[in-house]
N, C-alpha and C. Protein backbone atom coordinates (compact mmCIF):
# COMPACT_ATOMS: atom_id res chain seq x y z
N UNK A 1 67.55 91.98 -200.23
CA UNK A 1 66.42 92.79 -199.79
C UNK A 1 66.89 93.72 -198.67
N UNK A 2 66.41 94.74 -198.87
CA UNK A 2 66.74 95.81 -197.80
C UNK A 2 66.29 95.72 -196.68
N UNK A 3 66.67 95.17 -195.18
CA UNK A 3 66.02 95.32 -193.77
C UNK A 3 65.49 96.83 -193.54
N UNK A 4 64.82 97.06 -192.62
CA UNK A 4 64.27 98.35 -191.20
C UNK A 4 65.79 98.83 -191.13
N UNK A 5 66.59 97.67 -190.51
CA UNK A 5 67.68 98.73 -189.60
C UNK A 5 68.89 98.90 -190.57
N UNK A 6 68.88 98.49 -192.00
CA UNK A 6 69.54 99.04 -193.19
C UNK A 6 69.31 100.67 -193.27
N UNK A 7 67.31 101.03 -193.60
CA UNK A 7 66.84 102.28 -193.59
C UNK A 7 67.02 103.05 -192.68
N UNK A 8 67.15 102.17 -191.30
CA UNK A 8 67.33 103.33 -190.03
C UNK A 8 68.80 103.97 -189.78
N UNK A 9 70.29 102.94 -190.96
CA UNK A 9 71.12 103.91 -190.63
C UNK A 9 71.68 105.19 -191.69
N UNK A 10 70.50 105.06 -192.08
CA UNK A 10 70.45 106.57 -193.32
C UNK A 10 70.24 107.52 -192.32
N UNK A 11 70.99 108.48 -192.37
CA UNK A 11 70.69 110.20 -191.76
C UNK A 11 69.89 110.91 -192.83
N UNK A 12 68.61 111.05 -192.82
CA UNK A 12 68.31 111.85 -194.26
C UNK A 12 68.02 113.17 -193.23
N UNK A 13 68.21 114.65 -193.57
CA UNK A 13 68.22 115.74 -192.52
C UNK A 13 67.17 116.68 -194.19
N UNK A 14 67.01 117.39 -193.65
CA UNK A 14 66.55 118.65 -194.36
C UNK A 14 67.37 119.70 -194.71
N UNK A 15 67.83 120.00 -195.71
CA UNK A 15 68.63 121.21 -195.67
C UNK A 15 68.15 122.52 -196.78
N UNK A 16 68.09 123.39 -196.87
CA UNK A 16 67.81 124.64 -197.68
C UNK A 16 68.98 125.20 -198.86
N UNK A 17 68.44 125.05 -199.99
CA UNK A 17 69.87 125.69 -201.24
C UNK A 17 69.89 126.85 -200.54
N UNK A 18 71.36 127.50 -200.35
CA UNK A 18 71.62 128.70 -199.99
C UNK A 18 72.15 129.44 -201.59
N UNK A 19 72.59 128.10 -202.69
CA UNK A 19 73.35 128.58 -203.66
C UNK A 19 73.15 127.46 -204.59
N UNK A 20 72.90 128.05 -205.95
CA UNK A 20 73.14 126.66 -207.14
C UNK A 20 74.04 127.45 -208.68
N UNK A 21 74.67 126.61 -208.86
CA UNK A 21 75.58 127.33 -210.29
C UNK A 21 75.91 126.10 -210.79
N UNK A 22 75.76 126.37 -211.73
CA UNK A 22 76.12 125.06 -213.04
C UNK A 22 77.00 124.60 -212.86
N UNK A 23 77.61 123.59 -212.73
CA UNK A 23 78.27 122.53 -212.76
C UNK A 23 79.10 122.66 -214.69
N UNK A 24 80.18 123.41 -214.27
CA UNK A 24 80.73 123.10 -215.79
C UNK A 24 81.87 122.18 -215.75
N UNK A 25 82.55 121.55 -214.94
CA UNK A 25 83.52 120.43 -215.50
C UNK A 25 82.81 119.08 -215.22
N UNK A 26 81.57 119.02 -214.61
CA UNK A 26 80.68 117.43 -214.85
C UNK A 26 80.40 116.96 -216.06
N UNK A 27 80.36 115.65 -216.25
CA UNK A 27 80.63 114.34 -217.22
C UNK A 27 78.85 114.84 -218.10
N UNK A 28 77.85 114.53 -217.25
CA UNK A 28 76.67 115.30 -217.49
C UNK A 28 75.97 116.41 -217.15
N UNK A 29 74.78 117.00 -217.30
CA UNK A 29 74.64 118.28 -217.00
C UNK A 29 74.18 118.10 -215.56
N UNK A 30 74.82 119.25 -214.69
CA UNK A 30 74.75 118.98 -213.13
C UNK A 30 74.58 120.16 -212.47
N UNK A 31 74.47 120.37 -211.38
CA UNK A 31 74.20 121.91 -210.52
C UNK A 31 75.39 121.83 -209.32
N UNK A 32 76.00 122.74 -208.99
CA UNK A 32 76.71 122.57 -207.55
C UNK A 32 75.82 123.03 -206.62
N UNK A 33 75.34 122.71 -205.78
CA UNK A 33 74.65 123.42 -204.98
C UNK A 33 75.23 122.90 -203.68
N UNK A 34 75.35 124.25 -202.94
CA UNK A 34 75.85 124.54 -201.15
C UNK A 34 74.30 124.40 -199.99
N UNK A 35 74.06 124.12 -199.44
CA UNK A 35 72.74 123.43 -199.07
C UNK A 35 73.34 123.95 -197.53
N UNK A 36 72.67 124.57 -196.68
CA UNK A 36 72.29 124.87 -195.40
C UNK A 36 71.47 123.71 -194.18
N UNK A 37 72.59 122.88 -193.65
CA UNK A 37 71.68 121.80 -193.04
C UNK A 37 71.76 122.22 -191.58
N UNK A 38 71.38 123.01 -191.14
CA UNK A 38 71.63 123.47 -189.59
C UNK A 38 72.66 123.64 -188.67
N UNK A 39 72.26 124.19 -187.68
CA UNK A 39 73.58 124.55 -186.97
C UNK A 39 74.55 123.41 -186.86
N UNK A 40 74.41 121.94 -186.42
CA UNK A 40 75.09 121.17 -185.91
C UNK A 40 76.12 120.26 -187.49
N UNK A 41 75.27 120.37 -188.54
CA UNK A 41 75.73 120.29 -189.86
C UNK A 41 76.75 120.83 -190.55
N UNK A 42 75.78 121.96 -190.36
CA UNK A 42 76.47 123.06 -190.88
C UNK A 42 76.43 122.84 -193.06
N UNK A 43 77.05 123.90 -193.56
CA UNK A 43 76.64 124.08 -194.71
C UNK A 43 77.24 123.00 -195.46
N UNK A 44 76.98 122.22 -196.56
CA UNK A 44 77.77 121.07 -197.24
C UNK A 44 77.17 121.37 -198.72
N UNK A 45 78.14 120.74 -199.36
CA UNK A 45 77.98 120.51 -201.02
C UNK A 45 77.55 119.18 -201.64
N UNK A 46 76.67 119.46 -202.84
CA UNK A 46 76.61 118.36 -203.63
C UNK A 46 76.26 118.98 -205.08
N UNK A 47 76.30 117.69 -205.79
CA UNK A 47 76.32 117.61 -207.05
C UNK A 47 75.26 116.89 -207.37
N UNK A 48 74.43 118.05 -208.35
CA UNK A 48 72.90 117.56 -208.83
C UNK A 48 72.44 117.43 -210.15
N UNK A 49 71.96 115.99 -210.97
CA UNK A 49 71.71 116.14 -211.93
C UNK A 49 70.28 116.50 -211.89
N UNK A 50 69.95 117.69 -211.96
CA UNK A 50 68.60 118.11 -212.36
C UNK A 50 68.31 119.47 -212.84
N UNK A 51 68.99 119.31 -214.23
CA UNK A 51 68.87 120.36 -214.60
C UNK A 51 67.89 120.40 -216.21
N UNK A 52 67.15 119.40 -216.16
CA UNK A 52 66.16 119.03 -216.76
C UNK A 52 64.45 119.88 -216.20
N UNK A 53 64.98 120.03 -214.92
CA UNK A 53 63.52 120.32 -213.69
C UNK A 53 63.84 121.57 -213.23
N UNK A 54 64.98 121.94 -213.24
CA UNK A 54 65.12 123.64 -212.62
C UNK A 54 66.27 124.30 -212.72
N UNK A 55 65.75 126.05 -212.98
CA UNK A 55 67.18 126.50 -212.94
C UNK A 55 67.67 126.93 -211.76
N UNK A 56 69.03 127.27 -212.14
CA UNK A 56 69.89 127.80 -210.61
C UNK A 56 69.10 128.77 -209.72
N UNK A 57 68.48 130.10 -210.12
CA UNK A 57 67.78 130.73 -209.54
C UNK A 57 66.36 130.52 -208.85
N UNK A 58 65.86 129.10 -209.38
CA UNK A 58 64.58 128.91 -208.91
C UNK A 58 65.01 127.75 -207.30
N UNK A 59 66.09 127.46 -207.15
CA UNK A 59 66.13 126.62 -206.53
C UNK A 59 66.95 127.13 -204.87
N UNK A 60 67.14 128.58 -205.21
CA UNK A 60 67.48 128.90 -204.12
C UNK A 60 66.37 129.20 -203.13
N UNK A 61 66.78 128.75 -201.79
CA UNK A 61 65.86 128.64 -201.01
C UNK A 61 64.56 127.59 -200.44
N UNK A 62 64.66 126.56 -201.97
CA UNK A 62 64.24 125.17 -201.64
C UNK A 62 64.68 124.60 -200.35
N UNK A 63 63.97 123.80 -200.00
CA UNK A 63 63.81 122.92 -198.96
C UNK A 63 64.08 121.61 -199.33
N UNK A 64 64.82 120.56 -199.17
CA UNK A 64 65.35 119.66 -199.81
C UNK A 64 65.62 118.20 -198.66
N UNK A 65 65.37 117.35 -198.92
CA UNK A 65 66.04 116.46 -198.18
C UNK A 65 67.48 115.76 -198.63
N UNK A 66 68.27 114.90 -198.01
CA UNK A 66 69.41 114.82 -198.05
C UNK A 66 69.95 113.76 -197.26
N UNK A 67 70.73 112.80 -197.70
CA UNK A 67 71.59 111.65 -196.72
C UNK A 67 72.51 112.62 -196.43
N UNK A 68 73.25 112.40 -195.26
CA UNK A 68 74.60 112.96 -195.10
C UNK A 68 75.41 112.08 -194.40
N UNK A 69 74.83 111.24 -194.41
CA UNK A 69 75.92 110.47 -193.12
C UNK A 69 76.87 109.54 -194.64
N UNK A 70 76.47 109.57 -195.96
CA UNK A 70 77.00 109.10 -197.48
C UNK A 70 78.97 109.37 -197.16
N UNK A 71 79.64 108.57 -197.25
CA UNK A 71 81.05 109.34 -197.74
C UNK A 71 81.39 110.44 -198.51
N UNK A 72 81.66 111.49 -198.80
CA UNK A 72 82.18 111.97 -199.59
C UNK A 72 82.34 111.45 -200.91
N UNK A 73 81.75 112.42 -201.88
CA UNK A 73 82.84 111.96 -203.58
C UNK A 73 82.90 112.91 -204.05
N UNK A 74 84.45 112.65 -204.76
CA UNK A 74 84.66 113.75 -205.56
C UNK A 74 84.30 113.21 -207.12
N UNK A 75 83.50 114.13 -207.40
CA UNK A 75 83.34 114.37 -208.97
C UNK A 75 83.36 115.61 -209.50
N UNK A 76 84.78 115.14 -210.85
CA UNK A 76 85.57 115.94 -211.41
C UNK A 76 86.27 117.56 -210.36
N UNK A 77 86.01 118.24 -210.51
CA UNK A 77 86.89 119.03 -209.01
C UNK A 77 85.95 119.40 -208.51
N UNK A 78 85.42 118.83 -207.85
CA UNK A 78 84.07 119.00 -206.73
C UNK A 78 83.78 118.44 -206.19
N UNK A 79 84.00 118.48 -204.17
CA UNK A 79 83.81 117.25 -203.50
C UNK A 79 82.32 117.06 -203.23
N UNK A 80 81.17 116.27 -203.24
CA UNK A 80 80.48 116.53 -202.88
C UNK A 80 79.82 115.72 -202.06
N UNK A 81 79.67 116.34 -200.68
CA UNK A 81 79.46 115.69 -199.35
C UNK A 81 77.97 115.03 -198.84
N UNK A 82 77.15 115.47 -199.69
CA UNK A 82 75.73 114.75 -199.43
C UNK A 82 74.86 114.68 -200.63
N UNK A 83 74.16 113.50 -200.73
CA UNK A 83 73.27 113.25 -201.36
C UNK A 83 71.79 113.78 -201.32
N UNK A 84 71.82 114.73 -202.18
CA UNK A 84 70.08 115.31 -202.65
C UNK A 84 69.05 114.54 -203.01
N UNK A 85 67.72 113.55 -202.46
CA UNK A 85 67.38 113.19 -202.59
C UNK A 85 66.26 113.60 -203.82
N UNK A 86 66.08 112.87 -205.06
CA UNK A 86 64.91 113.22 -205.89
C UNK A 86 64.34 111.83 -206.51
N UNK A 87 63.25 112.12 -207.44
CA UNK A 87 62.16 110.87 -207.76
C UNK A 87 62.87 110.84 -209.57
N UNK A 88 63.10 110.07 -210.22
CA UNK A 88 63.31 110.23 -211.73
C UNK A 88 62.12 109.71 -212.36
N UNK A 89 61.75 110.96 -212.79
CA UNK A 89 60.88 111.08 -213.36
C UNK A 89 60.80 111.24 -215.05
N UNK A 90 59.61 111.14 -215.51
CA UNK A 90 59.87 111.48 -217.18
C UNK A 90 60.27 112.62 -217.60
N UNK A 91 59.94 113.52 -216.82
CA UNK A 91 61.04 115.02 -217.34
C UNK A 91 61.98 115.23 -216.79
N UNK A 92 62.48 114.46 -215.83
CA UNK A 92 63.89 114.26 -215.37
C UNK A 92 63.92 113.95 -213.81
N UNK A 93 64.78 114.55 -213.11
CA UNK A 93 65.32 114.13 -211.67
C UNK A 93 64.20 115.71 -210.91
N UNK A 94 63.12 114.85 -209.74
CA UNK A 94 62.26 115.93 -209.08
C UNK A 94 62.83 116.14 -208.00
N UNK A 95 63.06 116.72 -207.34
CA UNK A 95 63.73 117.24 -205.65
C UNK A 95 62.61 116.31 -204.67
N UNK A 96 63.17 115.97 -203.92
CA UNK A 96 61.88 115.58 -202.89
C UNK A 96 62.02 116.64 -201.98
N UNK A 97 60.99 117.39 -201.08
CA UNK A 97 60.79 118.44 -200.21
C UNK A 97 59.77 118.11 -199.06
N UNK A 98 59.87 118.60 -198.07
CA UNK A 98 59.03 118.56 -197.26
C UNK A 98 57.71 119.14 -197.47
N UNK A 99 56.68 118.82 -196.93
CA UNK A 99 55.21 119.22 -197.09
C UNK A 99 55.23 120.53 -197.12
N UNK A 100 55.54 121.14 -195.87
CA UNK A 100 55.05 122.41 -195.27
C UNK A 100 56.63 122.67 -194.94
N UNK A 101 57.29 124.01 -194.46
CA UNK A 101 58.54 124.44 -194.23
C UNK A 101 59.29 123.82 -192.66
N UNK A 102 59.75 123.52 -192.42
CA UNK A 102 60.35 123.14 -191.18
C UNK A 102 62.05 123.69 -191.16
N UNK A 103 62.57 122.99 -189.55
CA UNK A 103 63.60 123.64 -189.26
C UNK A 103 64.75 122.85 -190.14
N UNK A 104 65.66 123.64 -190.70
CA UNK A 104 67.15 123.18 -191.54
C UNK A 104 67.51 122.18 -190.55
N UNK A 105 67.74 120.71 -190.78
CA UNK A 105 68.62 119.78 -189.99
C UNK A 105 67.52 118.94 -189.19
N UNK A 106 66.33 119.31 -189.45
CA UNK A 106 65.24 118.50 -188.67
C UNK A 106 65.63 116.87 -189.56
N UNK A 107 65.05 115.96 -188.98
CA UNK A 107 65.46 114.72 -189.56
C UNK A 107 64.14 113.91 -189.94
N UNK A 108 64.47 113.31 -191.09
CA UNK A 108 63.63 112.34 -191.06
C UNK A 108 63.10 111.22 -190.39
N UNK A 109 62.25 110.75 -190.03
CA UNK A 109 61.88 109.93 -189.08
C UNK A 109 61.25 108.78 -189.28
């Protein structure tokens, strides 16, 4: 069972797609996306299966949440440094987002 202070050492931050392009050497269908997590962050990559729920162009500029404090992985030639948080759903993988817009790197609480 998962404790409080398991959840409390997740960093989940907010970050903004600055960029998404298909993912063509992934195992399944995936997005690269470069994500804007604030000044102290700074910009990082990941690898997204949700390309069931959106295309590359609709997702720039989303608002997104994100672990980052995750290790690194590389999948296939692409390191990708944080985890995009989403819900799997019946039409596929949903982004989770903040309510209303806030600042890049604000944190979850």
């Amino acid at each position: 069972m998962a404790t409080l202070e398991s959840f409390l050492e997740l960093d989940i931050r907010v970050g903004e797609i600055m960029q998404a392009e298909v993912f063509e050497n992934a195992k399944k269908p995936a997005y690269k996306l470069y994500i804007d997590l604030g000044e102290t962050i700074g910009t990082k990559k990941s690898s997204a299966q949700i390309t069931n729920c959106y295309r590359p162009d609709e997702l720039v500029g989303m608002q997104v949440l994100c672990i980052v404090n995750f290790p690194p992985r590389q999948i296939a030639n692409f390191l990708s440094e944080v985890l995009v948080l989403g819900i799997y759903s019946k039409q596929g993988v949903v982004l989770i987002q903040p309510e209303r817009p806030v600042e890049k790197g604000d944190k979850l609480g």
